[in-house]
C-alpha atoms as a PDB file:
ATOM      1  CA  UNK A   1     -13.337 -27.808  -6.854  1.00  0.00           C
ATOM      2  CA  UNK A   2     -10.139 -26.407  -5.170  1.00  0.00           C
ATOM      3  CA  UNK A   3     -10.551 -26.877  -1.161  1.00  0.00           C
ATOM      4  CA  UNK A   4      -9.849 -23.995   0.587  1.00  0.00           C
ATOM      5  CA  UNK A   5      -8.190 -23.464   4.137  1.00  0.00           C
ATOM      6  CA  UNK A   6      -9.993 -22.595   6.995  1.00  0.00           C
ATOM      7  CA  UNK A   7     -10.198 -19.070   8.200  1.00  0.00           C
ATOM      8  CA  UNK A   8      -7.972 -18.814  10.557  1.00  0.00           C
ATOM      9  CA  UNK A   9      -8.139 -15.231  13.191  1.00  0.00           C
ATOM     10  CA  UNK A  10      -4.951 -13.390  13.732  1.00  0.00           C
ATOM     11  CA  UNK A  11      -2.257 -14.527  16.358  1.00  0.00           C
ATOM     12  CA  UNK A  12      -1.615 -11.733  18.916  1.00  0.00           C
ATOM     13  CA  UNK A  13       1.299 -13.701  19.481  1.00  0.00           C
ATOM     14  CA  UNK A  14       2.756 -13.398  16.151  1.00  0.00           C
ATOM     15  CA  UNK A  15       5.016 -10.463  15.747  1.00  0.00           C
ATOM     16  CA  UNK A  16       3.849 -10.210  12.511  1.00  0.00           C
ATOM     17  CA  UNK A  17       0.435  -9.092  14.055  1.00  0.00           C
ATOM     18  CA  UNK A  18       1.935  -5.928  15.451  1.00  0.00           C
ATOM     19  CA  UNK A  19       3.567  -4.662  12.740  1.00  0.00           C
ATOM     20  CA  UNK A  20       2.776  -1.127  11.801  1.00  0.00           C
ATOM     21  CA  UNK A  21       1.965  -0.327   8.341  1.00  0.00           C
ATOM     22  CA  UNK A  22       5.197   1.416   7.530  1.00  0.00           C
ATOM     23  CA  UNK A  23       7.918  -1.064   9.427  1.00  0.00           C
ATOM     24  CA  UNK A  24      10.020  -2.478   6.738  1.00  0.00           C
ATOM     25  CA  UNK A  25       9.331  -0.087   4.165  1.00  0.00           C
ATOM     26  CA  UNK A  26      11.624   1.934   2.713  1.00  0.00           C
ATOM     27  CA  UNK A  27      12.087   3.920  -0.780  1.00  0.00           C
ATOM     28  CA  UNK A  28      15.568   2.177  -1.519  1.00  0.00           C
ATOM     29  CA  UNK A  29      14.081  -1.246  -0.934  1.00  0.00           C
ATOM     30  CA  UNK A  30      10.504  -1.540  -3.020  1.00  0.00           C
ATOM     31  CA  UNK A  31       8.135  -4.903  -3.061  1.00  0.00           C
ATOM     32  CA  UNK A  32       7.725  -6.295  -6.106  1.00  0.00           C
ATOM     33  CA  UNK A  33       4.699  -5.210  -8.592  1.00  0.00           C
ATOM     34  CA  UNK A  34       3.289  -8.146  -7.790  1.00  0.00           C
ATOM     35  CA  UNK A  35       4.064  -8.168  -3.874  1.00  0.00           C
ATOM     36  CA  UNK A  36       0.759  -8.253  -1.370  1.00  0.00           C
ATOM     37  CA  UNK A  37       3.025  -5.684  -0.085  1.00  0.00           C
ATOM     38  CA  UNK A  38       3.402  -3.391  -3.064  1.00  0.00           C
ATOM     39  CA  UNK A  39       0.006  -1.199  -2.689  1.00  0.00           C
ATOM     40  CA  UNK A  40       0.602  -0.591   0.936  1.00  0.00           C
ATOM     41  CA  UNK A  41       4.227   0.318   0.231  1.00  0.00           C
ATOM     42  CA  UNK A  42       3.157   3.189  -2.463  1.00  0.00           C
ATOM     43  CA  UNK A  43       0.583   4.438  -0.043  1.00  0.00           C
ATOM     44  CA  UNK A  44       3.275   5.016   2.185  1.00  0.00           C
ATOM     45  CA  UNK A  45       6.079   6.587  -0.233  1.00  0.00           C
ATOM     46  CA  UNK A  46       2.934   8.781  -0.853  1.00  0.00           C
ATOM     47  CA  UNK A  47       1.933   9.445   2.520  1.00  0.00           C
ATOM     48  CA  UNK A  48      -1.387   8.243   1.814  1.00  0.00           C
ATOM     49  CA  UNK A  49      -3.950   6.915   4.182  1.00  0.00           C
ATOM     50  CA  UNK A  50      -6.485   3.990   2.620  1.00  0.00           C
ATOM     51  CA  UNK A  51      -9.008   7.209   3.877  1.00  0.00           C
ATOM     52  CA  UNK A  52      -6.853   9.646   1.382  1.00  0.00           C
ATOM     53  CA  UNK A  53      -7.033   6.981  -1.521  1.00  0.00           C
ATOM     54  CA  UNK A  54     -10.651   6.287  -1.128  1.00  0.00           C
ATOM     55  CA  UNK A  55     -11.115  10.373  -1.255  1.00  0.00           C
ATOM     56  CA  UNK A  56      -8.960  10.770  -4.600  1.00  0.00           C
ATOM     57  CA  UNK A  57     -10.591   7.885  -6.173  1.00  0.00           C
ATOM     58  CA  UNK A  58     -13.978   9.232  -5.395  1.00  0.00           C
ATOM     59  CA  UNK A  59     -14.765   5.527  -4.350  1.00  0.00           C
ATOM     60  CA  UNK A  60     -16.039   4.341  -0.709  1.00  0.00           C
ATOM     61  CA  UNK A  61     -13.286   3.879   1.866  1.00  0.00           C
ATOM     62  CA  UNK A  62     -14.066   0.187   2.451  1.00  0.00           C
ATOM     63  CA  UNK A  63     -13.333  -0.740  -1.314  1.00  0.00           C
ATOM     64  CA  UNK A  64      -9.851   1.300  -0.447  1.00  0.00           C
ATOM     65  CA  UNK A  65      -9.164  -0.750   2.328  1.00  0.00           C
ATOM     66  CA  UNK A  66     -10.330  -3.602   0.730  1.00  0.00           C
ATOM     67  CA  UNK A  67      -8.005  -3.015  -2.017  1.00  0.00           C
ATOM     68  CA  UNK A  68      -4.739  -2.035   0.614  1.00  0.00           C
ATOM     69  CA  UNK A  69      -5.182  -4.593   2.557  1.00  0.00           C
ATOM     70  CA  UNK A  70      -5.407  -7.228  -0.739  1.00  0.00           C
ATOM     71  CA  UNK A  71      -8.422  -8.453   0.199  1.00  0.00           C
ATOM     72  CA  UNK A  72      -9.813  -7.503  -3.252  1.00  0.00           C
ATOM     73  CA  UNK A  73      -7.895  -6.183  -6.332  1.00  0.00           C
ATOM     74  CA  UNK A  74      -7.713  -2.324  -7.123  1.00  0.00           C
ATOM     75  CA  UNK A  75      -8.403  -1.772 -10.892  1.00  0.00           C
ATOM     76  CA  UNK A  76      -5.659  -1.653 -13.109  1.00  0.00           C
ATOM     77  CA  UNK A  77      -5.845   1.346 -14.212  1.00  0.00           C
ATOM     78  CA  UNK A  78      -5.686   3.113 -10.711  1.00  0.00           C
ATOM     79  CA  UNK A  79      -3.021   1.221  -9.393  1.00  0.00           C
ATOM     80  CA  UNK A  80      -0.946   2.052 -12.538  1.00  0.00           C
ATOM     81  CA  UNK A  81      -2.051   5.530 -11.742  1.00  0.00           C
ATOM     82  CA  UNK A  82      -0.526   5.348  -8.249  1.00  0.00           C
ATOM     83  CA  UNK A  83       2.622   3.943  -9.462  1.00  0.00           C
ATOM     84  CA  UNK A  84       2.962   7.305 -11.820  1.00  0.00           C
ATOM     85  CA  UNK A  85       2.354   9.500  -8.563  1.00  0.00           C
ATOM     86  CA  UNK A  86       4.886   7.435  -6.404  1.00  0.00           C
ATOM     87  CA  UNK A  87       7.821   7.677  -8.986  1.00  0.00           C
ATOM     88  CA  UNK A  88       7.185  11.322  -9.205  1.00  0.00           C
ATOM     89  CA  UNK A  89       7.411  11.617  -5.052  1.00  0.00           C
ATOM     90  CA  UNK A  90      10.213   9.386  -5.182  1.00  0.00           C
ATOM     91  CA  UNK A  91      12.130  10.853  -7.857  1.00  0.00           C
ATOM     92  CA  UNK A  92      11.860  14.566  -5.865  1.00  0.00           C
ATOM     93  CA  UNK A  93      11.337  13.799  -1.777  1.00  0.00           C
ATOM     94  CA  UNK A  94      12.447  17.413  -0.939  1.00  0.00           C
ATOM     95  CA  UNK A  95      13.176  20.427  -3.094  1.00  0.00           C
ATOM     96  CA  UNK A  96      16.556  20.540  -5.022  1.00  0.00           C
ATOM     97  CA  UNK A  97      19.110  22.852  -3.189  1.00  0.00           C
ATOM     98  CA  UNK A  98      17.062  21.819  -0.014  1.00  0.00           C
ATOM     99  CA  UNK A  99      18.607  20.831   3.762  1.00  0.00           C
ATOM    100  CA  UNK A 100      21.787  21.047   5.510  1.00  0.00           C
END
């Protein structure tokens, strides 16, 4: 049996605590597939809450956050799913012909 490390709370002190959900993300610069970060990084090239997920997944919001914040895995099929709908919001992020 594999021994595991103790749970340890977050540090306050740890800038890494106070990070906002969409510092360091940006389209030109993607997580890998299989990144920790890669599920909260389409959520936010959606513009997707964990909330939003859980209501157009028809599943409760807890499994959603479960599943952003990697304590659990989303299904396969869902996550490919979301990386269909995040290429398609990447490849158009404003009308053609659009702005100044």
């Amino acid at each position: 049996m594999e021994a595991t490390a103790p749970y340890e709370p977050p540090d306050p002190d740890n800038p890494a605590y106070w990070r906002k959900p969409t510092q360091g993300f940006d389209a030109a610069n993607p997580p890998p597939v299989d990144s920790r970060d890669r599920l909260p990084w389409l959520m936010v090239m959606i513009g997707w809450s964990s909330a939003e997920l859980a209501r157009r997944l028809d599943v409760n919001p807890e499994t959603a956050r479960q599943w952003v914040s990697g304590r659990s895995r989303m299904p396969e099929i869902a996550r490919a799913w979301l990386e269909d709908l995040a290429a398609c919001h990447l490849a158009r992020l404003k009308p053609s012909g659009w702005g100044r």
